[in-house]
C-alpha atoms as a PDB file:
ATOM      1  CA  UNK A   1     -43.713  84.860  -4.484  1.00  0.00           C
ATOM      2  CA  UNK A   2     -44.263  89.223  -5.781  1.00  0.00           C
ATOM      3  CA  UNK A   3     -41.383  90.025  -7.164  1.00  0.00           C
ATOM      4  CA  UNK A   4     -40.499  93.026  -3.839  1.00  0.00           C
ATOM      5  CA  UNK A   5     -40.557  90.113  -2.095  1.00  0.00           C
ATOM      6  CA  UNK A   6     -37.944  87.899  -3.915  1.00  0.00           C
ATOM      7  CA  UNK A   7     -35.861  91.473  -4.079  1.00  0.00           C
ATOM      8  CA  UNK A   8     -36.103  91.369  -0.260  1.00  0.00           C
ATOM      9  CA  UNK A   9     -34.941  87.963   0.249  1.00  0.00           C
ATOM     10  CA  UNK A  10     -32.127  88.152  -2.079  1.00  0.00           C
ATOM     11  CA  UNK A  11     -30.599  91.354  -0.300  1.00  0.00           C
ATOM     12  CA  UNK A  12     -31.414  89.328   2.979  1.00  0.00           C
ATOM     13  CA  UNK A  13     -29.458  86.346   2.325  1.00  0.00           C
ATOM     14  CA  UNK A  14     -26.769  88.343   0.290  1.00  0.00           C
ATOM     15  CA  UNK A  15     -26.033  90.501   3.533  1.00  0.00           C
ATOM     16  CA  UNK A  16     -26.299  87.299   5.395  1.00  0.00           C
ATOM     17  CA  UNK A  17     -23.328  85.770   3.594  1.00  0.00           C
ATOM     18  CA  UNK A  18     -21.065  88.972   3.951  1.00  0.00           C
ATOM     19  CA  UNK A  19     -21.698  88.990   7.854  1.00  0.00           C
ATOM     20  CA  UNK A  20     -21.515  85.339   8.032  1.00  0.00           C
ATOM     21  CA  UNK A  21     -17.499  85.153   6.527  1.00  0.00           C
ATOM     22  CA  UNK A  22     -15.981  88.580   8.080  1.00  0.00           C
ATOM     23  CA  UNK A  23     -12.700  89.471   7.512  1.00  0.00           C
ATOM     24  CA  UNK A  24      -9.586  88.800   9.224  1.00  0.00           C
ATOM     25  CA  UNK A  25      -8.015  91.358  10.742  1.00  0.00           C
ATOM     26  CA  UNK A  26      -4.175  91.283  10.517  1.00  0.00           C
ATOM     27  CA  UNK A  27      -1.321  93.316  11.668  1.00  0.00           C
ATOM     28  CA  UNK A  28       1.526  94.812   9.383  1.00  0.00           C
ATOM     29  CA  UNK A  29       4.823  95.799  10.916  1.00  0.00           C
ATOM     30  CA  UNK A  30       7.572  96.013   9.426  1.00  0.00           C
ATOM     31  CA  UNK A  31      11.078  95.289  11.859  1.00  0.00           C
ATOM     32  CA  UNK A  32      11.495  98.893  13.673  1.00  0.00           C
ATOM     33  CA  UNK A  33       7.828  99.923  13.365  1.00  0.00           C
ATOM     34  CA  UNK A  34       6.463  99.389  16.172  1.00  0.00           C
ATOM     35  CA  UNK A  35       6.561 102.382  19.239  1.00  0.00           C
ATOM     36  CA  UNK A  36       6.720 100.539  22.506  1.00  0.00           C
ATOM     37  CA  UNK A  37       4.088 101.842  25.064  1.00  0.00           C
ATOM     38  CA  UNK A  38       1.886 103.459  22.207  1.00  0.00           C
ATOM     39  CA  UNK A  39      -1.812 101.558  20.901  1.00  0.00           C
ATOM     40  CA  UNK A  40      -1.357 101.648  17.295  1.00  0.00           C
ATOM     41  CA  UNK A  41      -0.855  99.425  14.429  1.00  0.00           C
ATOM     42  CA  UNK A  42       1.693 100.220  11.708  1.00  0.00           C
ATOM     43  CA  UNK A  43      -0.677  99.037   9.398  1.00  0.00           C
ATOM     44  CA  UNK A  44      -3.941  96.716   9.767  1.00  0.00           C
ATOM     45  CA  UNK A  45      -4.749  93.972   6.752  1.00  0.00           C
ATOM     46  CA  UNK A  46      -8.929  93.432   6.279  1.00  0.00           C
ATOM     47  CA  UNK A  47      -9.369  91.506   2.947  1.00  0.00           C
ATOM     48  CA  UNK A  48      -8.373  93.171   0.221  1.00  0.00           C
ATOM     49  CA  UNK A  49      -7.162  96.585   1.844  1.00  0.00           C
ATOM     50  CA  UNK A  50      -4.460  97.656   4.189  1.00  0.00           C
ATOM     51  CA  UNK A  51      -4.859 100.432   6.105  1.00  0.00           C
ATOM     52  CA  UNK A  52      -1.472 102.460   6.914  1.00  0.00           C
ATOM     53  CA  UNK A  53      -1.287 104.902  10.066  1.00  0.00           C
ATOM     54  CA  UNK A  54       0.188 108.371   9.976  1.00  0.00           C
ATOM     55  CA  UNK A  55       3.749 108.266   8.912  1.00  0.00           C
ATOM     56  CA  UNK A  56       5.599 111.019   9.862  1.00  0.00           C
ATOM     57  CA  UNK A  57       8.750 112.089   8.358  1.00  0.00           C
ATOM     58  CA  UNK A  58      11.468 110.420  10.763  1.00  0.00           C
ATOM     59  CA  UNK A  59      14.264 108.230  10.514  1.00  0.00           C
ATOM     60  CA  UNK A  60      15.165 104.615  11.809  1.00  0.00           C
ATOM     61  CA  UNK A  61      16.540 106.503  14.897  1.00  0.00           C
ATOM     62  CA  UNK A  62      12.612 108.239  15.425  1.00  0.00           C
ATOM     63  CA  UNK A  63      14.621 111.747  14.392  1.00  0.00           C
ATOM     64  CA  UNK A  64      12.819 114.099  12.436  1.00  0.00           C
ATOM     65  CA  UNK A  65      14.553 114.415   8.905  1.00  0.00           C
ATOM     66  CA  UNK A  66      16.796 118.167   8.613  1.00  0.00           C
ATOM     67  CA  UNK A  67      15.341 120.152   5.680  1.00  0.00           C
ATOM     68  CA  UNK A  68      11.975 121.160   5.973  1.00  0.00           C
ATOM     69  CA  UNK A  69       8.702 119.391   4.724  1.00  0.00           C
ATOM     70  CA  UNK A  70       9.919 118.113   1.097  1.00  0.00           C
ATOM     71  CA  UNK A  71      12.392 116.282   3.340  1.00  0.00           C
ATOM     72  CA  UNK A  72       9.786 115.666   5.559  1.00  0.00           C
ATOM     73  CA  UNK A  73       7.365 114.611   2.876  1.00  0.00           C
ATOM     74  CA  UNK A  74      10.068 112.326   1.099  1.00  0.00           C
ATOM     75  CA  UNK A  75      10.742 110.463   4.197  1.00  0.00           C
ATOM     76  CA  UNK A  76       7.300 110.000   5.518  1.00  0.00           C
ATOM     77  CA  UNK A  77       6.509 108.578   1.727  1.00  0.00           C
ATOM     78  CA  UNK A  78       9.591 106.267   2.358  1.00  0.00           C
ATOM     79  CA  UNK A  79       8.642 104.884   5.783  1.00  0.00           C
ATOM     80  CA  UNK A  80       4.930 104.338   4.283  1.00  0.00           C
ATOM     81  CA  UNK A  81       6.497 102.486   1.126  1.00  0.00           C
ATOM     82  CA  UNK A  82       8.386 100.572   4.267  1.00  0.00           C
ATOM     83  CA  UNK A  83       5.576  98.779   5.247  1.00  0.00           C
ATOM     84  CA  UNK A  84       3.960  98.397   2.085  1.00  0.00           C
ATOM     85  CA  UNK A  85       6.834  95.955   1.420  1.00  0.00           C
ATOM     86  CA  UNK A  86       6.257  94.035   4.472  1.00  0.00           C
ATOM     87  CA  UNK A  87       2.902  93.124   3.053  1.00  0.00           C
ATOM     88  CA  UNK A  88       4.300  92.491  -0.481  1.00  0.00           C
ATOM     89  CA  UNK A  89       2.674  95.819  -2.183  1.00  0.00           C
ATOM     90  CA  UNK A  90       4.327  99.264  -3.151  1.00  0.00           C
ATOM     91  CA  UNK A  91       3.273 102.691  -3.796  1.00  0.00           C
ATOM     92  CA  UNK A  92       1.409 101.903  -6.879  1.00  0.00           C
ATOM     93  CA  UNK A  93      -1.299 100.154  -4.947  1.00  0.00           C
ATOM     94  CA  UNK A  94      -1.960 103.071  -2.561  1.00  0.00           C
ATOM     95  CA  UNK A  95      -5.799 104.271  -3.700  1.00  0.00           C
ATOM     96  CA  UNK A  96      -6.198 107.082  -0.642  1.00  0.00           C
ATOM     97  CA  UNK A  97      -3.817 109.287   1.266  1.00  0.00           C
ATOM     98  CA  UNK A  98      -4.385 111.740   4.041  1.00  0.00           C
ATOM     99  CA  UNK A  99      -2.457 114.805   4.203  1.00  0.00           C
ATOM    100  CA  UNK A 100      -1.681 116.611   7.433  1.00  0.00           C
ATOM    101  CA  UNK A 101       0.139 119.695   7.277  1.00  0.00           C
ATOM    102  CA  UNK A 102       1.078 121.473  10.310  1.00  0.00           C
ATOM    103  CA  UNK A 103       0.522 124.631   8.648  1.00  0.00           C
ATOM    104  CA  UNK A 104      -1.657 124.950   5.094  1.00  0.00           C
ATOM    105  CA  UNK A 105       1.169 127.067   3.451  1.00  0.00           C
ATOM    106  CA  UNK A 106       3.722 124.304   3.179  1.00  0.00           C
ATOM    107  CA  UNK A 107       0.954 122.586   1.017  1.00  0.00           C
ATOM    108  CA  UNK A 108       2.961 123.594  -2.536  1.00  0.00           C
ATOM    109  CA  UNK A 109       6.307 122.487  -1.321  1.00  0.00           C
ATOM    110  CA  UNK A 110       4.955 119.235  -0.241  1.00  0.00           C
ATOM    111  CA  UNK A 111       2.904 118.808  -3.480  1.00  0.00           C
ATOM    112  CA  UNK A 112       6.452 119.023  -4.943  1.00  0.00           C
ATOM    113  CA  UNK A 113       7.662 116.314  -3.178  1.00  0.00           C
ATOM    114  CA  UNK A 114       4.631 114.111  -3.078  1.00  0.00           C
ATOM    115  CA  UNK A 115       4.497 114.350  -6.675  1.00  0.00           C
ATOM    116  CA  UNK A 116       7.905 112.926  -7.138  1.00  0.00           C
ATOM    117  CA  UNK A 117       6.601 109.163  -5.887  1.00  0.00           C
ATOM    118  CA  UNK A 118       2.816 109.565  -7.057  1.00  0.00           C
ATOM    119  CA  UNK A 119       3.376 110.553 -10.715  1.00  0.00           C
ATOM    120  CA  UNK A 120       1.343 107.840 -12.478  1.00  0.00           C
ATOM    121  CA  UNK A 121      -1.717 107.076 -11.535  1.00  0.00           C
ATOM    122  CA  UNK A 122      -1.964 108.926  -8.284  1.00  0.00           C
ATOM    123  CA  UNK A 123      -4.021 108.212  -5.339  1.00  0.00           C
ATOM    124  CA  UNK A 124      -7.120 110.057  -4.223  1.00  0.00           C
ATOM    125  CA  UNK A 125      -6.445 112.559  -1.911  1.00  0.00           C
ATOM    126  CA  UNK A 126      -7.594 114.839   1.122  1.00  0.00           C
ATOM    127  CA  UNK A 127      -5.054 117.179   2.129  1.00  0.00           C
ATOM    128  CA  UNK A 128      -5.840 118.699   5.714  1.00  0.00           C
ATOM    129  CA  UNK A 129      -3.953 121.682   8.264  1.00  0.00           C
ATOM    130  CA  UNK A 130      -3.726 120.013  11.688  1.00  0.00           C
ATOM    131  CA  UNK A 131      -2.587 120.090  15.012  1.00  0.00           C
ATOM    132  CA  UNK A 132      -0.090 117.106  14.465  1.00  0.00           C
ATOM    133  CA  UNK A 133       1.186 115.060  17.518  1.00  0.00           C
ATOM    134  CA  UNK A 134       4.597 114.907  16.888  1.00  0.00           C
ATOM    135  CA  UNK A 135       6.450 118.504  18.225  1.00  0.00           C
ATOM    136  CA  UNK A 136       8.176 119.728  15.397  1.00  0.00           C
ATOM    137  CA  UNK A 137       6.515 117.332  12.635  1.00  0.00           C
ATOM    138  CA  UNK A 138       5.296 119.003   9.259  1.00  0.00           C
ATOM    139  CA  UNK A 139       3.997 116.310   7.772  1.00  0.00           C
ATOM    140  CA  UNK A 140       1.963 113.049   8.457  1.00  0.00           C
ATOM    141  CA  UNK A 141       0.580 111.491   6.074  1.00  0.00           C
ATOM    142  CA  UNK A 142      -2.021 107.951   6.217  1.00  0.00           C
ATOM    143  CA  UNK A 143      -2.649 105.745   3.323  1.00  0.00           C
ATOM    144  CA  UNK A 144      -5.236 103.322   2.429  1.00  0.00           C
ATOM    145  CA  UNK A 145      -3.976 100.735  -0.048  1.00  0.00           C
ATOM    146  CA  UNK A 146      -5.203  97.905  -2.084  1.00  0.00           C
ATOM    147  CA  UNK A 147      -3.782  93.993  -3.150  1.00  0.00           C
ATOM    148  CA  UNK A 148      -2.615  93.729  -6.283  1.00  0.00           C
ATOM    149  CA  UNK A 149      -4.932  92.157  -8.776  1.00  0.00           C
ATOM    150  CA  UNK A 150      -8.055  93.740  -7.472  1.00  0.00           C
END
């Protein structure tokens, strides 16, 4: 057999594996997480990863938090770290965050707050200014995180 050939076959049967054993999908959520009447996960489990919706910056009651986005931003943080937990990680295995600010200015005083639980080690990031769905929201902020060990 050329040697392009036995390339070809390896990729071939090494792509073959991977789509023959797909991942499991599993949902994470946490007592309280779930919004009844809306199509979201709190968080979805594929292999290794766990992907974390928006978390906004609300309390166990679905209020928004008094004190303006580094309250916001502290309590969104919390609610992600939340359901973390449920799936046995914490903030330190977070790899990828998604900022959305309802207005671009805030973006210092949230970087003040944000900092405060991402010192070491912190995630990648994309911060973004959005319309966000929640009237009177600052803040929401989705996270991409990773098991331990990896």
């Amino acid at each position: 057999m050329k040697p392009i050939k036995l390339v070809v076959v390896a990729i071939v049967v090494a792509l073959g594996t991977t789509f023959a054993f797909p991942q499991a999908k599993r949902i994470v959520a946490p007592p309280g997480s779930v919004v009844a009447g809306l199509p979201y996960s709190p968080a979805v489990r594929s292999g290794d990863l766990l992907f974390l919706a928006g978390s906004v910056g609300v309390d166990a009651s679905d209020n928004l938090v008094p004190g303006g986005i580094q309250a916001q931003t502290r309590k969104a943080i919390e609610n992600i770290e939340t359901v973390l937990k449920a799936d046995g990680m914490g903030l330190e295995n977070v790899v990828s965050t998604k900022v959305y600010l309802s207005d671009s200015r805030l973006y210092g005083e949230m970087n003040i707050a944000y900092g405060e639980f991402f010192r070491d080690k912190p995630p990648a990031r994309a911060t973004l200014d959005a319309d966000l769905a929640l009237e009177g929201s600052l803040i929401e902020i989705q996270a991409i995180a990773v098991r331990p060990g990896i």
